[in-house]
Protein backbone atom coordinates (compact mmCIF):
# COMPACT_ATOMS: atom_id res chain seq x y z
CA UNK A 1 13.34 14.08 46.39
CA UNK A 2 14.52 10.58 47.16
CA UNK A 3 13.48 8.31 49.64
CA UNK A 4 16.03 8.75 51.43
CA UNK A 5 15.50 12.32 51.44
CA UNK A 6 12.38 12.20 52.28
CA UNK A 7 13.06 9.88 55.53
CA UNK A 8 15.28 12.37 57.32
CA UNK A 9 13.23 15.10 56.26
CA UNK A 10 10.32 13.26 58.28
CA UNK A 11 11.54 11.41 61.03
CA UNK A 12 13.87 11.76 64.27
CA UNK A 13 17.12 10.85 63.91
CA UNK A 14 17.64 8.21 66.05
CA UNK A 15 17.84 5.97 63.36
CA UNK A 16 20.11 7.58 60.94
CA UNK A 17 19.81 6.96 57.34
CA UNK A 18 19.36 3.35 56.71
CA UNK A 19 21.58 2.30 53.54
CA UNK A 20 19.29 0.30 51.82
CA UNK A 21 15.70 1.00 51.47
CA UNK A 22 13.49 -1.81 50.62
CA UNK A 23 10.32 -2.87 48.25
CA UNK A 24 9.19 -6.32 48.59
CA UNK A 25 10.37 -9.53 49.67
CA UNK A 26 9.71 -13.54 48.81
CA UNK A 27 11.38 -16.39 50.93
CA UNK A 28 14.73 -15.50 51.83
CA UNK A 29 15.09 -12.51 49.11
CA UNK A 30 14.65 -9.12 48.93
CA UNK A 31 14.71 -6.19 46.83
CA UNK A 32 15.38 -2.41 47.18
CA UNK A 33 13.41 0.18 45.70
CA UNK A 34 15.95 0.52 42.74
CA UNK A 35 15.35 -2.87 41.80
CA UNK A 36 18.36 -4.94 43.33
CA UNK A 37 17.92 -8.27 44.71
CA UNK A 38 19.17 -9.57 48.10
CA UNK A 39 19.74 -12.61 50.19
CA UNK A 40 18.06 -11.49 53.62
CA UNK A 41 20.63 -12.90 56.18
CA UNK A 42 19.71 -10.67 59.09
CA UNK A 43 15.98 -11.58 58.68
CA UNK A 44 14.83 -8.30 60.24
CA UNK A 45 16.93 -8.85 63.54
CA UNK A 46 16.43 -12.59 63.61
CA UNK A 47 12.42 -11.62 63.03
CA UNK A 48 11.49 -13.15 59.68
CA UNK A 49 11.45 -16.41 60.73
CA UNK A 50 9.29 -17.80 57.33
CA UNK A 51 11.20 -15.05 55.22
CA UNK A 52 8.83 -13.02 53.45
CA UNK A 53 5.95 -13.31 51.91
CA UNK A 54 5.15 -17.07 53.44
CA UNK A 55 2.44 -18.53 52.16
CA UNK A 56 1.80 -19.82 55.59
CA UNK A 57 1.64 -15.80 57.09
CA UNK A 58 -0.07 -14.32 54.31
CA UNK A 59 -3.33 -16.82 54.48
CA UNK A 60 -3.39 -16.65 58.30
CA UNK A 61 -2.86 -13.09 58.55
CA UNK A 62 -5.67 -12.11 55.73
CA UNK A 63 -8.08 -14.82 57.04
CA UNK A 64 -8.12 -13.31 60.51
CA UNK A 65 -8.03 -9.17 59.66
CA UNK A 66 -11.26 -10.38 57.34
CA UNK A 67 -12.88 -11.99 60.52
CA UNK A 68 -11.47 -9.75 63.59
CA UNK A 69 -8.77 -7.51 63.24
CA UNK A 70 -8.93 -5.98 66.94
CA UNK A 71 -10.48 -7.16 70.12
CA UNK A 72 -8.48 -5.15 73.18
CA UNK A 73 -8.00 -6.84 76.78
CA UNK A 74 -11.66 -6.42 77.55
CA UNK A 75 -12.71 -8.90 75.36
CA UNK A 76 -10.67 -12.52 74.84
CA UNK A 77 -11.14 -14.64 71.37
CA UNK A 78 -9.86 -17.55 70.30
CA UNK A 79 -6.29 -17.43 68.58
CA UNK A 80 -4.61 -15.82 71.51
CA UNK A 81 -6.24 -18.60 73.71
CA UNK A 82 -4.85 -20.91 71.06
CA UNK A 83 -1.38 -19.60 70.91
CA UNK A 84 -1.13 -19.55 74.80
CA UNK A 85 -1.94 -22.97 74.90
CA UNK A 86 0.01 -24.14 71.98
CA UNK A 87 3.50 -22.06 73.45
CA UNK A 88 3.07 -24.04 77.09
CA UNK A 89 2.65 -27.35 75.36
CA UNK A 90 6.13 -26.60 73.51
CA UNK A 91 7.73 -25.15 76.59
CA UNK A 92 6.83 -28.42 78.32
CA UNK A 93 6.33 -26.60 81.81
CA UNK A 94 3.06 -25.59 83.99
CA UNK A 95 3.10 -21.40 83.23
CA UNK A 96 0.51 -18.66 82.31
CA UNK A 97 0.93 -16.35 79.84
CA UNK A 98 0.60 -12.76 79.35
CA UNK A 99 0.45 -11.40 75.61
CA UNK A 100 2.38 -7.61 74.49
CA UNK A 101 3.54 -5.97 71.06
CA UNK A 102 7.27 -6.22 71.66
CA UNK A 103 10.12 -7.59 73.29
CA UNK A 104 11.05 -4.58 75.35
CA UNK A 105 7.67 -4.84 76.64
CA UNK A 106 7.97 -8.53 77.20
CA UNK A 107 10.58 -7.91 79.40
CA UNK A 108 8.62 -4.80 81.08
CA UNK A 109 6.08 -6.92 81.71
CA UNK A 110 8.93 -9.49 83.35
CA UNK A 111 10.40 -6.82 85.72
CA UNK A 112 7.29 -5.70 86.88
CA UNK A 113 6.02 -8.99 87.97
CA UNK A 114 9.47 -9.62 89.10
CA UNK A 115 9.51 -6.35 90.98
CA UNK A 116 6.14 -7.66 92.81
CA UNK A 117 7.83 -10.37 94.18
CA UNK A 118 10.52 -8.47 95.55
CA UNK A 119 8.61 -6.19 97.45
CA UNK A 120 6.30 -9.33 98.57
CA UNK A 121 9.51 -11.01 99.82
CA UNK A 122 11.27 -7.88 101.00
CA UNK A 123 13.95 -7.96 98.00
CA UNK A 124 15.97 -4.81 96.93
CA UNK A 125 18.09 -5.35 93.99
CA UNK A 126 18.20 -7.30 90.50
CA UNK A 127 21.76 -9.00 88.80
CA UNK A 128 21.62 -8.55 84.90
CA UNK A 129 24.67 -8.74 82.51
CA UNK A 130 27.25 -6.21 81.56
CA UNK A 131 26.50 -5.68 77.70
CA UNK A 132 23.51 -7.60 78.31
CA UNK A 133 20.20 -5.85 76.35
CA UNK A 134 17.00 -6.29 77.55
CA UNK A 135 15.39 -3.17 75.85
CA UNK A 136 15.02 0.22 75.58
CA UNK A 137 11.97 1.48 77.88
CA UNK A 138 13.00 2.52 80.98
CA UNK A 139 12.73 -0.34 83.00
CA UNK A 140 14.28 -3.00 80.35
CA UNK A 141 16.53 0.07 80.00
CA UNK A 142 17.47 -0.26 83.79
CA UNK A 143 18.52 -3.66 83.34
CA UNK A 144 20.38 -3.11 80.49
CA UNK A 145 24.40 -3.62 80.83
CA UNK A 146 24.86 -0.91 77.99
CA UNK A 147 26.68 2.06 79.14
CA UNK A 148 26.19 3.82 76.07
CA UNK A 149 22.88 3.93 75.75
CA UNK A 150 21.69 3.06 79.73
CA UNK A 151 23.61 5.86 81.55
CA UNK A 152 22.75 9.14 79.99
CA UNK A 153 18.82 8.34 81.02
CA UNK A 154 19.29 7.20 84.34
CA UNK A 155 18.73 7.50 87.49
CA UNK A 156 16.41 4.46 87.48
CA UNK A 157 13.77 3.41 90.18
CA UNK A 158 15.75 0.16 91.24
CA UNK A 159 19.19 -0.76 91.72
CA UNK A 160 20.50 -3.15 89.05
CA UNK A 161 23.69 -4.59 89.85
CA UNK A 162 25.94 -5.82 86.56
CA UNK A 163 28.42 -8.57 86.55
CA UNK A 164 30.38 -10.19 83.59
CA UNK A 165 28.48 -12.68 81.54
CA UNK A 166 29.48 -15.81 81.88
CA UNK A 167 31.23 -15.57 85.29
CA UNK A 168 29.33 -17.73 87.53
CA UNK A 169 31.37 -17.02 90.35
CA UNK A 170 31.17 -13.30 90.03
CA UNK A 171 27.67 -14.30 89.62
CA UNK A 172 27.51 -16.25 92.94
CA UNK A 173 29.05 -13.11 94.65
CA UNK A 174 26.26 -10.64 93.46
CA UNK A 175 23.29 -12.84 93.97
CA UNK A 176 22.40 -12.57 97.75
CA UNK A 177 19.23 -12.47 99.68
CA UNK A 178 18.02 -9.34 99.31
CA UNK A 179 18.40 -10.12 94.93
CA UNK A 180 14.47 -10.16 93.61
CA UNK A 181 15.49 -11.84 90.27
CA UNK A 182 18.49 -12.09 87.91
CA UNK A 183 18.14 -11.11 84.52
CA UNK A 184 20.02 -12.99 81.69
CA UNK A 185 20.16 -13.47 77.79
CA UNK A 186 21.24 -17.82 76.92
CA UNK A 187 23.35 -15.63 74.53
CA UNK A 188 24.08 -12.27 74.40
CA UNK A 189 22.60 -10.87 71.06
CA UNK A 190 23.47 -7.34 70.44
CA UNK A 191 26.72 -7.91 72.76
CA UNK A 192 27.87 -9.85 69.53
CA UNK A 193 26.05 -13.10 69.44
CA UNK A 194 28.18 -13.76 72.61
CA UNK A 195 27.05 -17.84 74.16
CA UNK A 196 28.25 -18.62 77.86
CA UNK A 197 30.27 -21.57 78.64
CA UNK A 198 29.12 -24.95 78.51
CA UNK A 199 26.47 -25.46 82.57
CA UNK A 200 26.63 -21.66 82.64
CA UNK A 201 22.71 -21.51 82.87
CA UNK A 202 22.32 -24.77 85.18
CA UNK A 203 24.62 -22.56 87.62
CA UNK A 204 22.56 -20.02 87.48
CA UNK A 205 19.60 -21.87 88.12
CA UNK A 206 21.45 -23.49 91.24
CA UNK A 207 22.41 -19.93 92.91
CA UNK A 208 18.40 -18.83 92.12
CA UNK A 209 17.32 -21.62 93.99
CA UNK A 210 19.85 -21.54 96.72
CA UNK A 211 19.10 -17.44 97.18
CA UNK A 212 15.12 -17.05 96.46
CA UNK A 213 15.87 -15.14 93.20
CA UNK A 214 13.66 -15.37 90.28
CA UNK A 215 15.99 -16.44 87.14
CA UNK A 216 14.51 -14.56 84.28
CA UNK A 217 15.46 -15.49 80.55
CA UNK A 218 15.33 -12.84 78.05
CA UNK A 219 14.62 -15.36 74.97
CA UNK A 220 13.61 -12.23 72.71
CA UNK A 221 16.01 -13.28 69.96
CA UNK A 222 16.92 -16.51 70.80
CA UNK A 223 13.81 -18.81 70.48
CA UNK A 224 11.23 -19.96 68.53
CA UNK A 225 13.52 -22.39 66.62
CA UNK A 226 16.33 -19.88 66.09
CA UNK A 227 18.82 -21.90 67.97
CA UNK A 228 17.61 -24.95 66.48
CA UNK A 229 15.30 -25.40 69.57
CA UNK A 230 12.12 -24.28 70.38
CA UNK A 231 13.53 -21.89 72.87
CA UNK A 232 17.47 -21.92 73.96
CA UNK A 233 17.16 -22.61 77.46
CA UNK A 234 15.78 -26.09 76.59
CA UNK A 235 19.22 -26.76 75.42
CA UNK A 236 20.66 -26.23 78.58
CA UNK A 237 18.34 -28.54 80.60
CA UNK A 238 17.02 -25.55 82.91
CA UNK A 239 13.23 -23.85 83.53
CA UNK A 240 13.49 -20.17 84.48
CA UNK A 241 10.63 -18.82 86.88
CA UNK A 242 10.09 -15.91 84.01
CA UNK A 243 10.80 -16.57 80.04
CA UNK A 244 10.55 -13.68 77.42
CA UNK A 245 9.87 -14.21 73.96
CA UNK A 246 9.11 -11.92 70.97
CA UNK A 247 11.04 -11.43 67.55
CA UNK A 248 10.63 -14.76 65.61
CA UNK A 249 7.08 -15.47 67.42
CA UNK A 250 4.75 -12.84 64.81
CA UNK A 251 6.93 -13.50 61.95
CA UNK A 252 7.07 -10.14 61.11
CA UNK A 253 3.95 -9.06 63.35
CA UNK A 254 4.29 -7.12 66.33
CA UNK A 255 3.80 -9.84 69.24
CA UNK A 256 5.86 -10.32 72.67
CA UNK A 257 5.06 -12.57 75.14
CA UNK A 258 6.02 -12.92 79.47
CA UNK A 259 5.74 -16.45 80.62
CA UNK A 260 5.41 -17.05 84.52
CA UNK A 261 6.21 -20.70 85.51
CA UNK A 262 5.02 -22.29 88.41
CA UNK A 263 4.14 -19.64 91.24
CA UNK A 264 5.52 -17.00 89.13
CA UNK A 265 2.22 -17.12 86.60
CA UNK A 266 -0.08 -15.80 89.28
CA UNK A 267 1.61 -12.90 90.92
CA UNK A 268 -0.33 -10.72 88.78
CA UNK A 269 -3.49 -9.87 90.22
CA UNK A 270 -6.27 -7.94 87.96
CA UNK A 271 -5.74 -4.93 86.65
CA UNK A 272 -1.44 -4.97 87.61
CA UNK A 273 -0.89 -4.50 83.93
CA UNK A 274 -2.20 -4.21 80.85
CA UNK A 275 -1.91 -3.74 76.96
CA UNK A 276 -4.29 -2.29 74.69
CA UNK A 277 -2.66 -4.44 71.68
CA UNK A 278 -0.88 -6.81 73.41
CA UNK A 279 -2.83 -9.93 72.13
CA UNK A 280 -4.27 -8.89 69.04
CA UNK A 281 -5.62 -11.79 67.37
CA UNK A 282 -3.96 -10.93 64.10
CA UNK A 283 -0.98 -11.20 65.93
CA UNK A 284 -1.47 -14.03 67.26
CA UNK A 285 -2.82 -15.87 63.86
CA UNK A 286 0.55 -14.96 62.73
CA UNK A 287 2.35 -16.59 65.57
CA UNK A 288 0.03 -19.49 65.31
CA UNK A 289 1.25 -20.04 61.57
CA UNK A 290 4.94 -19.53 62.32
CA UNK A 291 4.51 -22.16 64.98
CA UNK A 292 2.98 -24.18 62.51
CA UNK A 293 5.57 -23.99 60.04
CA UNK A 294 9.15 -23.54 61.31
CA UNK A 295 11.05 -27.24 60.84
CA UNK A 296 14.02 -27.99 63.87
CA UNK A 297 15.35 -30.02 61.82
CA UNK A 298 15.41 -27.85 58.65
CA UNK A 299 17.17 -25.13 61.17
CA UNK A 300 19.71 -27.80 62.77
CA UNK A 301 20.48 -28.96 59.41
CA UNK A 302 21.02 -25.83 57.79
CA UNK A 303 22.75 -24.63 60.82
CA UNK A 304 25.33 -26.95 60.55
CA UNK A 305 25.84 -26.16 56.66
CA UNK A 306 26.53 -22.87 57.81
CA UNK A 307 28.65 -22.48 60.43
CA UNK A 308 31.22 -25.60 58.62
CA UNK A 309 30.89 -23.45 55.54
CA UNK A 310 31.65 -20.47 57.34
CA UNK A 311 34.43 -21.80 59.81
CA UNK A 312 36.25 -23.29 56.85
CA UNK A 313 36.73 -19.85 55.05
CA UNK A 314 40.49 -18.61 55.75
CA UNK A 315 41.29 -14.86 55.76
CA UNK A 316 43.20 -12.77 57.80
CA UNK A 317 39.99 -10.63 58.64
CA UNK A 318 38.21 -13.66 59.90
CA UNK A 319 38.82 -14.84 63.23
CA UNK A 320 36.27 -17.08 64.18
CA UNK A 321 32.37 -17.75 63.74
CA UNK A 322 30.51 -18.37 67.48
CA UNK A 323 26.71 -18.32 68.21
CA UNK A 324 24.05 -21.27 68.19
CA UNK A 325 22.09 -22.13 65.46
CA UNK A 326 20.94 -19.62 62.41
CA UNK A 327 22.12 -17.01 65.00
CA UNK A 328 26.10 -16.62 64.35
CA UNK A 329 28.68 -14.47 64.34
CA UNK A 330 31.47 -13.23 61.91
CA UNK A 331 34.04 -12.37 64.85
CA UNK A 332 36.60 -9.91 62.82
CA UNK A 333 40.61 -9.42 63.68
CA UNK A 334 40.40 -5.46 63.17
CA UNK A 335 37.06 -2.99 63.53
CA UNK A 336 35.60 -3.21 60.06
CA UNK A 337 32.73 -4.92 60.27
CA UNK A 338 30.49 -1.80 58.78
CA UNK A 339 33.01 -2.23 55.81
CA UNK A 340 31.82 -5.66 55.77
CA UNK A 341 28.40 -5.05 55.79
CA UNK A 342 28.52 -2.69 53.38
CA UNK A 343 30.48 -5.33 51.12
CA UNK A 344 27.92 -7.65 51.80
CA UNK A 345 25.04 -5.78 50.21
CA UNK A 346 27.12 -4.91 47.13
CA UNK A 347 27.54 -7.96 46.74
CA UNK A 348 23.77 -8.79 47.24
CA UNK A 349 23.74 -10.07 50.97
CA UNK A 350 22.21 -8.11 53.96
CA UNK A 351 24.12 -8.80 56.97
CA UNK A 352 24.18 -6.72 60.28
CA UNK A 353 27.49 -5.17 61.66
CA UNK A 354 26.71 -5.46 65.40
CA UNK A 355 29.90 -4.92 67.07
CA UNK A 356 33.03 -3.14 65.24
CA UNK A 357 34.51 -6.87 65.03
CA UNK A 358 31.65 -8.69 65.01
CA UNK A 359 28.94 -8.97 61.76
CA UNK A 360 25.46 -10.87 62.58
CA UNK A 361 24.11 -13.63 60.68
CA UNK A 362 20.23 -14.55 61.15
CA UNK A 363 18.65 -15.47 57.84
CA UNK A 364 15.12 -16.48 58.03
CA UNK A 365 14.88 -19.92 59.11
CA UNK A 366 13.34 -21.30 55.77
CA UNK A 367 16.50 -20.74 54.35
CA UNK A 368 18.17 -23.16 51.82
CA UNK A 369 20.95 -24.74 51.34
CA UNK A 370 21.93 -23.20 48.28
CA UNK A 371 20.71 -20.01 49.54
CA UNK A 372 23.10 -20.89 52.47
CA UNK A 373 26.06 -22.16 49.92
CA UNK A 374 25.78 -19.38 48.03
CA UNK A 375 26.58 -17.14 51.06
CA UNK A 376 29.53 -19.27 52.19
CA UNK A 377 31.16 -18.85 48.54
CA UNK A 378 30.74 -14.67 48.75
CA UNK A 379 32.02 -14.71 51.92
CA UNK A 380 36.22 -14.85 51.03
CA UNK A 381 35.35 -12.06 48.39
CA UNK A 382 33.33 -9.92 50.93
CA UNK A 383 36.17 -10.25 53.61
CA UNK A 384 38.76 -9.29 51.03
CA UNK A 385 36.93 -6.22 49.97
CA UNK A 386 36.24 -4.98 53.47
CA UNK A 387 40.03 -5.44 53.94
CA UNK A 388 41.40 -3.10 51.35
């Protein structure tokens, strides 16, 4: 019985089949169990920020499950104090920190404290993004602008109102007195790697400070150097009242983080909310090391290498590259961007089709240039395959 096989004899099938099953990894490569080899551009959802394999991870990782693998909230050690301290320092804003396994608990984590203010302040309602994502528990789920997967599990506890991303008037419209807090992506991810127009977030940082909302930034995908800043909304010149990070922190490890600012860090009193993992210190060495290692201007370099490379490619299929960053886009002219990913991996590149016109591009951010040029040359050849 193949793996394959064996994986839909054992688990739900939420999932499907995945198409390529994989061994091992080093840097930016992979291979499948069959032996084939890989460029990892998808980096486990914009995850595998040092690749695999890091030097870096492995040492901090090992050291710290040889010294003290598990600790739970009744107990505090040193690396998550460490990595709480070192995150504010980059974020360059008073805050305080709570520590989880995920991002759709990061932003559980968010609502709830954001749902403690509204009921403090007599607030009904939250704003979020139509084809925003946020998660998939039930109250990231609530905020999510995903009909497709949101509706058929509702009702929810709250009412979410949705408006079009990017429209700060429509935006303006929505966001009264009675709004708690309004949740927002700096780009949409799984929309399609989707950015807003240029003083899109400064607007909505005006209308949360004109209103009393809370302006809550889902960073799950975007930061820790995967837009070639620290964290995206830095670009943008704005401090939310509640940041979410997770993905790229661990490196690979489970790890999510909720970050209060100002008055927003202390509306949490003991024993609001809680994880059993959340702050694991092997976690947290991991985070420590990718925090460590990860070089801006490595990613901004590399960045640009990519998206010139990739903008300059002409084919009918192609109709334009968007995103920030090692976090792009291949936007398509017709719905075959599973064709293209399936091209891709024949010809030895992992790339995610995340829309039916849109393929996702996230390689780990150690990435090289040839690694990088070598990606740009397949490209014409993928895109003419997927066409046939």
């Amino acid at each position: 019985m193949s793996l394959y096989e064996r994986f839909e004899k054992s688990f739900m099938p939420n999932y499907g089949i995945p198409p390529v099953a994989l061994a091992r990894g080093e840097g930016s490569r992979v291979w499948d169990v069959d032996g084939n080899e890989y460029l990892d551009f998808i980096g486990g959802i914009a995850v595998s920020s040092l690749g695999h394999a890091h030097p870096a991870l492995v040492e901090a990782v090992g050291t710290q499950v040889a010294t003290l693998a598990h600790t739970s909230n009744l107990f505090l050690h040193e690396p998550e104090v460490l990595l709480a301290e070192r995150l504010l320092g980059l974020l360059k804003a008073p805050g305080r920190i709570f520590l989880a396994n995920s991002g759709t608990e990061a932003n559980e984590a968010a609502y709830k404290l954001a749902l403690k203010y509204g009921r403090r302040e007599g607030r009904s309602y939250f704003v979020a993004a139509e084809n925003g994502f946020h998660g998939r528990t039930m109250g990231a789920l609530s905020l999510t602008g995903k009909k497709a997967i949101r509706d058929q599990f509702g009702p929810f506890p709250v009412e979410v109102r949705f408006v079009p991303y990017g429209d700060a008037a429509a935006l303006r419209e929505a966001v009264g007195g009675e709004c708690i807090a309004v949740f927002l992506e700096p780009t949409q991810g799984e929309a399609g790697v989707v950015p807003p127009p240029d003083g899109y977030f400064a607007r909505v940082r005006e209308i949360c400070d004109d209103t009393g909302s809370l302006m809550v930034a889902d960073e799950i995908q975007s930061a820790i150097g995967r837009t070639g800043h620290w964290f995206a909304h830095q670009a943008e010149g704005v401090t939310p009242d509640i940041l979410t990070l997770a993905k790229g922190l661990g490196g690979g490890l489970p790890i999510g983080a909720c970050v209060g600012f100002g008055d927003a860090g202390t509306l949490f009193a003991k024993g609001d909310h809680g994880s059993t993992f959340g702050g694991n210190p092997v976690s947290c060495a991991a985070a420590l090391a990718v925090l460590d290692t990860v070089d801006l201007e490595h990613v901004q370099k590399v960045a640009v290498q990519l998206r010139s490379g990739l903008e300059a490619v002409e084919h009918p299929l192609l109709k334009g590259v968007r995103g920030r960053g090692l976090w792009l886009a291949l936007v398509l002219t017709a719905d075959v961007a599973p064709g293209v990913q399936a091209a891709a991996a024949r010809a030895g590149f992992l790339v995610n089709a995340l829309q039916p016109d849109a393929v996702r591009i996230a390689p780990p951010l150690v990435v090289t240039d040839a690694e990088v040029q070598s990606f740009v040359e397949a490209v014409p050849g993928i895109l003419a395959e997927a066409a046939v």
